[in-house]
C-alpha atoms as a PDB file:
ATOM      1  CA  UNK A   1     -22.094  21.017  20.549  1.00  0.00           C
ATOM      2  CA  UNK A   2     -18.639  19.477  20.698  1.00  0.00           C
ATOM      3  CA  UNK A   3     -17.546  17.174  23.196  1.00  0.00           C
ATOM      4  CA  UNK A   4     -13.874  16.985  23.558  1.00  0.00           C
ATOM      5  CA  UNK A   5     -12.164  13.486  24.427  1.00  0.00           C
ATOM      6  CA  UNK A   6     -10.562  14.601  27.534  1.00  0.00           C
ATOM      7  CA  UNK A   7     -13.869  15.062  28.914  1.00  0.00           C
ATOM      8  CA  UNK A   8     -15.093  11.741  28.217  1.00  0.00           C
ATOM      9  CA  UNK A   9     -11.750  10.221  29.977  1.00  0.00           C
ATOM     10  CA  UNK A  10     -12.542  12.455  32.937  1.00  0.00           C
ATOM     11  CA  UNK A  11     -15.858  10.880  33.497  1.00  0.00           C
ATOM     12  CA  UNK A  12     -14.654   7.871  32.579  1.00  0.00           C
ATOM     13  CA  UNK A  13     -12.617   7.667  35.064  1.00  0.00           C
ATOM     14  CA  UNK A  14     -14.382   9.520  37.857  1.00  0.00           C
ATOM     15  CA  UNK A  15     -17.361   6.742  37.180  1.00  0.00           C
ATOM     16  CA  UNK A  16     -14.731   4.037  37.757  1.00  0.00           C
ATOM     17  CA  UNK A  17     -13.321   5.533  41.017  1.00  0.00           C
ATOM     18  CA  UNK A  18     -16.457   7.257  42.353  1.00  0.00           C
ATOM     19  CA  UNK A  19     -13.549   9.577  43.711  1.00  0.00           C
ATOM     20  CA  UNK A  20     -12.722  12.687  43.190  1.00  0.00           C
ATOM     21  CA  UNK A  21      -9.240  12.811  44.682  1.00  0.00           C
ATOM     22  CA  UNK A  22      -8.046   9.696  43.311  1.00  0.00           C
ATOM     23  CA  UNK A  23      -9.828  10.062  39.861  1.00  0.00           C
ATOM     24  CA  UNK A  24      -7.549  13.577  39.732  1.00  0.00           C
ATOM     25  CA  UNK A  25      -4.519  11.655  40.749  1.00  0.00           C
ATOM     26  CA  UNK A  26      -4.856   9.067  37.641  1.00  0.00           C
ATOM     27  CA  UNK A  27      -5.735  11.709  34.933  1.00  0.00           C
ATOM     28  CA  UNK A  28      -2.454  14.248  36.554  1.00  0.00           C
ATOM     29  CA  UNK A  29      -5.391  16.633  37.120  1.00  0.00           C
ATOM     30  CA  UNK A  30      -5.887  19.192  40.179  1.00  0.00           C
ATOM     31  CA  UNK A  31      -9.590  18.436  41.546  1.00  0.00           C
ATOM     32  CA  UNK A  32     -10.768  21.851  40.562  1.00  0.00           C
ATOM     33  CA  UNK A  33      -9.918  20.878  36.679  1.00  0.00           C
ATOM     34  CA  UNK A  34     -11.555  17.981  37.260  1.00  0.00           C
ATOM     35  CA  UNK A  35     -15.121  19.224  38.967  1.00  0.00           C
ATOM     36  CA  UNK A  36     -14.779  21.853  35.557  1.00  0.00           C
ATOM     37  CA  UNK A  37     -14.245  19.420  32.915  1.00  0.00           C
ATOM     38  CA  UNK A  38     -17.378  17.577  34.502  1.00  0.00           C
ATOM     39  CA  UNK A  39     -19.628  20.466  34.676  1.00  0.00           C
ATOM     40  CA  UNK A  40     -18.420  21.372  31.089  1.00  0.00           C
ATOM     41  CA  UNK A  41     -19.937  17.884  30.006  1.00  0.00           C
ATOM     42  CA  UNK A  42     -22.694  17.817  32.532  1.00  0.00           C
ATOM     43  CA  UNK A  43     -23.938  21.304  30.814  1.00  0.00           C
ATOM     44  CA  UNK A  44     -23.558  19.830  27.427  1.00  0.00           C
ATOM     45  CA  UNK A  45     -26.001  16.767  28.311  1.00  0.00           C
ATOM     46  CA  UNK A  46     -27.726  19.228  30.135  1.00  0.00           C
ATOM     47  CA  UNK A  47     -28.189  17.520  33.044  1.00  0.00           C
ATOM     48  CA  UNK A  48     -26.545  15.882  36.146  1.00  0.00           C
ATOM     49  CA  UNK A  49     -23.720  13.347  35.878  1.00  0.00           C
ATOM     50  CA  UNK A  50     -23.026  12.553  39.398  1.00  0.00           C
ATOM     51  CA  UNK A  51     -25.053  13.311  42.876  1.00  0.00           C
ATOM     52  CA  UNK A  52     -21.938  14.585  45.076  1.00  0.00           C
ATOM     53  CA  UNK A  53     -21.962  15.125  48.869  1.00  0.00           C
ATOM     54  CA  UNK A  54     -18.884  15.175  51.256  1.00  0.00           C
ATOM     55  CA  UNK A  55     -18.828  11.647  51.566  1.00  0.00           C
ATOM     56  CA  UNK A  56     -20.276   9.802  48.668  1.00  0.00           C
ATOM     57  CA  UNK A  57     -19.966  10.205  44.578  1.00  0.00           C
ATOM     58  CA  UNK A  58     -22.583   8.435  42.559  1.00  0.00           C
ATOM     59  CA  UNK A  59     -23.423   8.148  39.349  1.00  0.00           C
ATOM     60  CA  UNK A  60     -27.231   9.556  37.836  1.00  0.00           C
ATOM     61  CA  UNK A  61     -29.272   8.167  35.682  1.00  0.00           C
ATOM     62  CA  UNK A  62     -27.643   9.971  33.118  1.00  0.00           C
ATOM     63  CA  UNK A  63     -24.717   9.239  33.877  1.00  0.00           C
ATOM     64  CA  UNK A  64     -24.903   5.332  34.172  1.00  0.00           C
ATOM     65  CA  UNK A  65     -26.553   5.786  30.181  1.00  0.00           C
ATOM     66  CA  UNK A  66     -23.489   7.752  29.155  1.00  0.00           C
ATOM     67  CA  UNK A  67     -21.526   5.054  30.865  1.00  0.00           C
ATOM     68  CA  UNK A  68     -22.529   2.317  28.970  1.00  0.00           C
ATOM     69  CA  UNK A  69     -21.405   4.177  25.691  1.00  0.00           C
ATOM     70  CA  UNK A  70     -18.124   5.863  27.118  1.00  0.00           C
ATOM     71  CA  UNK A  71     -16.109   2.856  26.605  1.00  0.00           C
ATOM     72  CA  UNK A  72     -16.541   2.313  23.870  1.00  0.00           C
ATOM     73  CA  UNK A  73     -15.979   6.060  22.285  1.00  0.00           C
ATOM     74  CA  UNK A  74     -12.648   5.885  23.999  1.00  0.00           C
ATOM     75  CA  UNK A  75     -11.934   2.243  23.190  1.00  0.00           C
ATOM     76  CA  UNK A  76     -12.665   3.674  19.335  1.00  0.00           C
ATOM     77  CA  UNK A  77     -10.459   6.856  19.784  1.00  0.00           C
ATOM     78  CA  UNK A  78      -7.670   4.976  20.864  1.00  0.00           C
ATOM     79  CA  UNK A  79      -8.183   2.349  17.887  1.00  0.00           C
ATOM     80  CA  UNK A  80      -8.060   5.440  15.707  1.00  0.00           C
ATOM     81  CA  UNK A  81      -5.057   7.398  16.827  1.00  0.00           C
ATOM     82  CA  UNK A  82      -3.046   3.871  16.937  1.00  0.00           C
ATOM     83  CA  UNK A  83      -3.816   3.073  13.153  1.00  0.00           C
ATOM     84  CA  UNK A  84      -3.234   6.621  12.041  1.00  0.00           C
ATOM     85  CA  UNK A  85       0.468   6.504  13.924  1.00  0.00           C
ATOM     86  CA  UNK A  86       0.802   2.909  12.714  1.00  0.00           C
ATOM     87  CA  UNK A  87      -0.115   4.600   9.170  1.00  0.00           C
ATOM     88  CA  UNK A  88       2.062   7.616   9.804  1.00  0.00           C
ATOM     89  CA  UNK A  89       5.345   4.976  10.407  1.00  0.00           C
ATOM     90  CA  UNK A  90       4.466   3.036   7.560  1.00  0.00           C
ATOM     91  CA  UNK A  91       3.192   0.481   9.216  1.00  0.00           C
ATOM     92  CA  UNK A  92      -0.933   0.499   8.050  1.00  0.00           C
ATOM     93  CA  UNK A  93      -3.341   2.334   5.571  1.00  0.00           C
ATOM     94  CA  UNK A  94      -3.042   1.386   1.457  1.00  0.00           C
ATOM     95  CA  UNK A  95      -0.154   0.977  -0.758  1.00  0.00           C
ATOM     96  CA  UNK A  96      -0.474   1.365  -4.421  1.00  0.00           C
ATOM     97  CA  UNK A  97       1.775  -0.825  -6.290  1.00  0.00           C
ATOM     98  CA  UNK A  98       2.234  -1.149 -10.219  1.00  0.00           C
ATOM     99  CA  UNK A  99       4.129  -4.057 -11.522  1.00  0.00           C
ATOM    100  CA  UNK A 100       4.736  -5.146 -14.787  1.00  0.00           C
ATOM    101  CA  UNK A 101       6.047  -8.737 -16.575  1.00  0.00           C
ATOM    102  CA  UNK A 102       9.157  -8.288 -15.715  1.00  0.00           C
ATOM    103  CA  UNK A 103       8.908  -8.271 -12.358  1.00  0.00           C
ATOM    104  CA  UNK A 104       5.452 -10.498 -11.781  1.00  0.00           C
ATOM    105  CA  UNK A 105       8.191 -13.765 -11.889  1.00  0.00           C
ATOM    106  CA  UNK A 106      11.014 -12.533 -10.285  1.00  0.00           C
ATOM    107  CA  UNK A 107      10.549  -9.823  -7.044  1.00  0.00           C
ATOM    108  CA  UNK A 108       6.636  -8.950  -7.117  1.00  0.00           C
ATOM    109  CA  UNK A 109       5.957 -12.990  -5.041  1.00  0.00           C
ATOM    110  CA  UNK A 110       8.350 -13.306  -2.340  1.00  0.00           C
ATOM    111  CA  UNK A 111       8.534  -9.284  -2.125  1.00  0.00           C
ATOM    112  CA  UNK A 112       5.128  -8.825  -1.592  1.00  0.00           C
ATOM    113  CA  UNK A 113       4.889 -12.404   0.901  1.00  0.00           C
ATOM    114  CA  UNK A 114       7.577 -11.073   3.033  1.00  0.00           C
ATOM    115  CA  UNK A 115       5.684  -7.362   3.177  1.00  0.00           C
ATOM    116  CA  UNK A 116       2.789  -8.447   4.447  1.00  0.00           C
ATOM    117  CA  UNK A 117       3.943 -10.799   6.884  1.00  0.00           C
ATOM    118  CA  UNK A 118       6.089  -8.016   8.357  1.00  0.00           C
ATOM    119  CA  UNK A 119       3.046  -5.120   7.907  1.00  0.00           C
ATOM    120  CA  UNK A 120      -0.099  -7.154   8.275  1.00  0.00           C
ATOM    121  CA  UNK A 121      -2.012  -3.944   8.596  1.00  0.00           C
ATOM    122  CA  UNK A 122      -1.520  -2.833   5.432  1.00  0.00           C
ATOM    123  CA  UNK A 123      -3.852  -3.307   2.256  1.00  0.00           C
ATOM    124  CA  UNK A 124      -1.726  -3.783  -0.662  1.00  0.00           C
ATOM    125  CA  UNK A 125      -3.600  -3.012  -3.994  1.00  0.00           C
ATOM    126  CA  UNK A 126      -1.733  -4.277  -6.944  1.00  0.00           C
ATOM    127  CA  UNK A 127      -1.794  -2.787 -10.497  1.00  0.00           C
ATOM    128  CA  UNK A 128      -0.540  -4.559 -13.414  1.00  0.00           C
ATOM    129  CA  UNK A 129       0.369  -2.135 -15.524  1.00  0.00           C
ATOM    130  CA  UNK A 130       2.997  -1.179 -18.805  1.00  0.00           C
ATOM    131  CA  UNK A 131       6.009   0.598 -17.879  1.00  0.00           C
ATOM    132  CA  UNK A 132       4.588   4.065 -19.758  1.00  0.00           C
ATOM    133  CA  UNK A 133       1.380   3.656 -17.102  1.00  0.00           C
ATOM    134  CA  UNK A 134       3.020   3.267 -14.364  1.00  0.00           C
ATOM    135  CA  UNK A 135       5.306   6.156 -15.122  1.00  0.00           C
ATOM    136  CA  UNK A 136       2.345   8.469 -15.920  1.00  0.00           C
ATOM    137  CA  UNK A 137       0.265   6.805 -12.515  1.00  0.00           C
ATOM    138  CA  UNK A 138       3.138   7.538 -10.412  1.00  0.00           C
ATOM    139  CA  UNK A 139       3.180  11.116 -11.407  1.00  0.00           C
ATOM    140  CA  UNK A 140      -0.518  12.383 -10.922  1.00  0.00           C
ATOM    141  CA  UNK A 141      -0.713  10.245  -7.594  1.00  0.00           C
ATOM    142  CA  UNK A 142      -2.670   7.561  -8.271  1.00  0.00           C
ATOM    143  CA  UNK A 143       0.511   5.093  -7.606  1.00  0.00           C
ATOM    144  CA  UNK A 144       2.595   5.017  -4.440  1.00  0.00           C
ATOM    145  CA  UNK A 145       5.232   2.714  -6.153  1.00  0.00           C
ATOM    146  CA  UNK A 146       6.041   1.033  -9.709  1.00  0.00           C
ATOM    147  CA  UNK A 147       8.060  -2.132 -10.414  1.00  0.00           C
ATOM    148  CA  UNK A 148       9.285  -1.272 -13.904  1.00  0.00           C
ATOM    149  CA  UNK A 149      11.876  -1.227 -16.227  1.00  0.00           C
ATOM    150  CA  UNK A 150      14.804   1.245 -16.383  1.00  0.00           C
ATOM    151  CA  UNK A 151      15.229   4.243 -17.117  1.00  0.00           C
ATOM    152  CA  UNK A 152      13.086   6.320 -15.467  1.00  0.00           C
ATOM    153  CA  UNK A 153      13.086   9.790 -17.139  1.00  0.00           C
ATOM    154  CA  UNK A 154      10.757  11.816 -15.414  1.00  0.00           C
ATOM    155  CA  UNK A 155      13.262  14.209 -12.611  1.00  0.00           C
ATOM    156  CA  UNK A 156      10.185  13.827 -10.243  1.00  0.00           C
ATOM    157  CA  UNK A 157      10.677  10.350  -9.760  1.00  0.00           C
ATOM    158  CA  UNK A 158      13.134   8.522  -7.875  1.00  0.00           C
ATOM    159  CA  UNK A 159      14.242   5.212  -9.479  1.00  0.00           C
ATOM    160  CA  UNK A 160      16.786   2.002  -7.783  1.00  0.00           C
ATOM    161  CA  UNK A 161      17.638  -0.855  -9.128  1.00  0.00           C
ATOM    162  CA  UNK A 162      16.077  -4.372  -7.871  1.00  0.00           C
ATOM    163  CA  UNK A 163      17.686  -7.004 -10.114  1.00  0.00           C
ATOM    164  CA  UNK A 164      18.964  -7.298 -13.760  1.00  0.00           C
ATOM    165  CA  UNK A 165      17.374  -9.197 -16.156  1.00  0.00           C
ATOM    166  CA  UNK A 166      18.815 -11.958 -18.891  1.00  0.00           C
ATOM    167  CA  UNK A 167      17.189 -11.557 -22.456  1.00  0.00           C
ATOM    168  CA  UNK A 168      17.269 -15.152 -24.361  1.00  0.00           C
ATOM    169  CA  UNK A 169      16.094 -16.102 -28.028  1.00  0.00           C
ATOM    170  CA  UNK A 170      12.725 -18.590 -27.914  1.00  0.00           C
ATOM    171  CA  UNK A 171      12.808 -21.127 -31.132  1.00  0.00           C
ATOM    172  CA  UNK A 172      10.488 -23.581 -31.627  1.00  0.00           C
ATOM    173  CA  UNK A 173      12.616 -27.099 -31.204  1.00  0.00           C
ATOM    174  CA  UNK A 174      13.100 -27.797 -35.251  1.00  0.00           C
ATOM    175  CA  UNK A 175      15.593 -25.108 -34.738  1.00  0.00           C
ATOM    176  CA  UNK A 176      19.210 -25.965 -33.232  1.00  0.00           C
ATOM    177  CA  UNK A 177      21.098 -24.083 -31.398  1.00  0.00           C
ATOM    178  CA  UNK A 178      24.755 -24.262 -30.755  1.00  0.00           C
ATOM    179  CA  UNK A 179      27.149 -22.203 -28.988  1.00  0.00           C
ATOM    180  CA  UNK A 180      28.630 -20.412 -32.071  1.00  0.00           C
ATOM    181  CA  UNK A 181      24.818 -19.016 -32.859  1.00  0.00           C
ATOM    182  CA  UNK A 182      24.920 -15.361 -32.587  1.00  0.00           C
ATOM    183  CA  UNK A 183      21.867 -13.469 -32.347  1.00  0.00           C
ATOM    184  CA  UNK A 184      23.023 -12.117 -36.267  1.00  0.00           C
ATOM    185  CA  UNK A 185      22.432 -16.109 -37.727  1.00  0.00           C
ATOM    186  CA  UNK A 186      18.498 -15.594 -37.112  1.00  0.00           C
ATOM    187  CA  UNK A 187      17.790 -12.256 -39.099  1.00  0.00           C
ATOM    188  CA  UNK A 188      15.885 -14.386 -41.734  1.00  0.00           C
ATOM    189  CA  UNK A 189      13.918 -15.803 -38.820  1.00  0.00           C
ATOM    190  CA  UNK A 190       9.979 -14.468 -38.271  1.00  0.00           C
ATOM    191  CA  UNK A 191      10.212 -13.109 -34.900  1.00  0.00           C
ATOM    192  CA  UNK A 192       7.191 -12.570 -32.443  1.00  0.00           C
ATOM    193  CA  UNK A 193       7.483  -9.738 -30.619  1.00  0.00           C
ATOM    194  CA  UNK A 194       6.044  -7.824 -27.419  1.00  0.00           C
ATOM    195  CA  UNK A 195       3.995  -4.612 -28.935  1.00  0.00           C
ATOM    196  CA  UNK A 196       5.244  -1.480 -27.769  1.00  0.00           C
ATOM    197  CA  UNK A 197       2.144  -0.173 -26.079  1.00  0.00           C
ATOM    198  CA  UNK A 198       2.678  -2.989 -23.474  1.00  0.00           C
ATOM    199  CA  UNK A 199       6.284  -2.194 -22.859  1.00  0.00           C
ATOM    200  CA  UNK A 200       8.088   0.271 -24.357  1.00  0.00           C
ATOM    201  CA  UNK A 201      11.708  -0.110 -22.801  1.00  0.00           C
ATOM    202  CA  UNK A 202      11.607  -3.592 -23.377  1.00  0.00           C
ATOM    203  CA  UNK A 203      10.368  -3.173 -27.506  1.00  0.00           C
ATOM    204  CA  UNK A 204      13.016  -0.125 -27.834  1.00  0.00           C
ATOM    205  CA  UNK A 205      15.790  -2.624 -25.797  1.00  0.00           C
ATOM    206  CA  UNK A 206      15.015  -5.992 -28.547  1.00  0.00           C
ATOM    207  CA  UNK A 207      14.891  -3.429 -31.087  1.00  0.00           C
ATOM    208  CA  UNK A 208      17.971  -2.235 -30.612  1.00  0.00           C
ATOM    209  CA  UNK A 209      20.197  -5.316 -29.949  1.00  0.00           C
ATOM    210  CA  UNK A 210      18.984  -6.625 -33.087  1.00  0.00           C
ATOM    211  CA  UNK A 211      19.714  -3.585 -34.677  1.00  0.00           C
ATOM    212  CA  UNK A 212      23.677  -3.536 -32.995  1.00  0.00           C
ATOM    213  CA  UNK A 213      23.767  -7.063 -34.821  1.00  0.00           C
ATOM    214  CA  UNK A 214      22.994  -6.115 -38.182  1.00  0.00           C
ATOM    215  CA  UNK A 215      19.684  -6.855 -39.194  1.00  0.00           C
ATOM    216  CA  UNK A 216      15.549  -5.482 -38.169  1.00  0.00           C
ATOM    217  CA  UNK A 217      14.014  -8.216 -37.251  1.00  0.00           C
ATOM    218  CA  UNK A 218      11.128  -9.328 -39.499  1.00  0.00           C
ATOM    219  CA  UNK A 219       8.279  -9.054 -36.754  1.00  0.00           C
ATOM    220  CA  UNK A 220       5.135 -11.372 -38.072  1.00  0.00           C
ATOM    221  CA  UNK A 221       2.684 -11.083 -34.875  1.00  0.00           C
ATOM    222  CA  UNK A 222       2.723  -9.455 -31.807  1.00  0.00           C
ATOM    223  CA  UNK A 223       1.367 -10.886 -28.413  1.00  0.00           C
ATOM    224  CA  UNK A 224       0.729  -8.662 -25.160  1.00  0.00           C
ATOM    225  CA  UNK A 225       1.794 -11.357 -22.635  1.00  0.00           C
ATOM    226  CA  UNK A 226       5.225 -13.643 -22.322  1.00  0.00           C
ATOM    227  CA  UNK A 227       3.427 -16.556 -22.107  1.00  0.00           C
ATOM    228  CA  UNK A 228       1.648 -16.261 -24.811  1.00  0.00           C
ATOM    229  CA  UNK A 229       4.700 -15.396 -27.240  1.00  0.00           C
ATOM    230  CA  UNK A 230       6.552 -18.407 -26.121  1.00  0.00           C
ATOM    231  CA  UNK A 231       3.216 -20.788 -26.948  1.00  0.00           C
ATOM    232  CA  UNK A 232       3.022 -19.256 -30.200  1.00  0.00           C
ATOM    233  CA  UNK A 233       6.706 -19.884 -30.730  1.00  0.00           C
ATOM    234  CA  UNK A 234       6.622 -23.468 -28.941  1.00  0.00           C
ATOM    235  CA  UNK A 235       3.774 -24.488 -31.736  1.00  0.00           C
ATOM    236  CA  UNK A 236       6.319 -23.363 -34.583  1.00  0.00           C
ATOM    237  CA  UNK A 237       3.013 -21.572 -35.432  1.00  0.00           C
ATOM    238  CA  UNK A 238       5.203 -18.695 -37.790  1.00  0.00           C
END
């Protein structure tokens, strides 16, 4: 037995007029639509609605019971329709977001602050994930959108640019720097690196500028997180 909205918004508002000329006036129905839509619902709670003579409308028994919950199935209907449109614009349900350290310091804060004060509606579920995760997530569905590093290889994803980053060389302060250093004067230097399983792009990319100035770096330990690579380095540990 299926009981379609537009007859609970007919009774609705026939029990708030207690009219059926001017309940057919605010639902832009003719009166015989109207008596039918009731009679459709009256047959489906298999019993009488309203008592109905030439001059008076009134609600049954059955009909002040179905009142009290009437409201509040339409209240509910309209609650869902508005967060499925507000979910159709964009504007509520769940967004899947991957990030990675590169972007946790620089766009994920303010990006995500501003987001949610301009879509309140929306749960934001935050991933922090390697670039090679993210790119595989994106791909079987599991992630609407990845902060990562460039490039993005895959043809069935779409890739822009956010910001650019600046690479710079961590020593522990019993090595000087000067301006004439080039990044060739510390190939005899242990270096602590970021393993490739955490970021791929970002190994390959150190790699290779070490590689452009003439040396492979001598890599004695490898740490999974920036922070803890630059505490290693700060206690001159290697």
């Amino acid at each position: 037995m299926d009981v379609e909205f537009s007859e609970i918004r007919s009774f609705w508002v026939l029990a708030g007029t207690l009219h059926f000329g001017r309940a057919s006036e605010q639902l832009f129905l003719s009166q015989p639509a109207l008596s039918k839509k009731i009679r459709r619902l009256e047959d489906k709670v298999k019993g009488r609605l309203f008592t109905r003579t030439r001059r008076k409308v009134a609600l049954t028994e059955a009909g002040r019971v179905l009142l009290t919950k009437a409201g509040k199935l339409l209240q509910d209907a309209e609650s869902a329709l508005a967060t499925a449109r507000a979910a159709a614009e964009g504007r509520a349900g769940t967004l899947r977001i991957g990030f990675g350290i590169a972007s946790v310091s620089e766009i994920v804060p303010r990006t995500i602050l501003s987001f949610r004060k301009s879509y309140p509606d929306v749960e934001l579920q935050m991933r922090d994930m390697s670039t090679p995760s993210q790119t595989a997530a994106l791909l079987d569905g599991t992630l609407d959108v990845g902060i990562l590093r460039l490039p993005v290889t895959s043809p069935q994803l779409m890739s822009a640019p956010l910001f650019r980053e600046h690479l710079v060389l961590a020593a522990p302060v019993n090595i000087r720097f000067t301006k004439r250093d080039r990044l060739s004067d510390f190939r005899d230097q242990p270096f602590v690196f970021l393993p490739r399983s955490v970021s791929e792009t970002f190994h390959d990319h150190v790699l290779n500028l070490c590689r452009r100035a003439g040396f492979t770096p001598r890599i004695v330990q490898e740490a999974g997180e920036i922070f803890t690579i630059l505490n290693l380095v700060r206690a001159g540990l290697l």
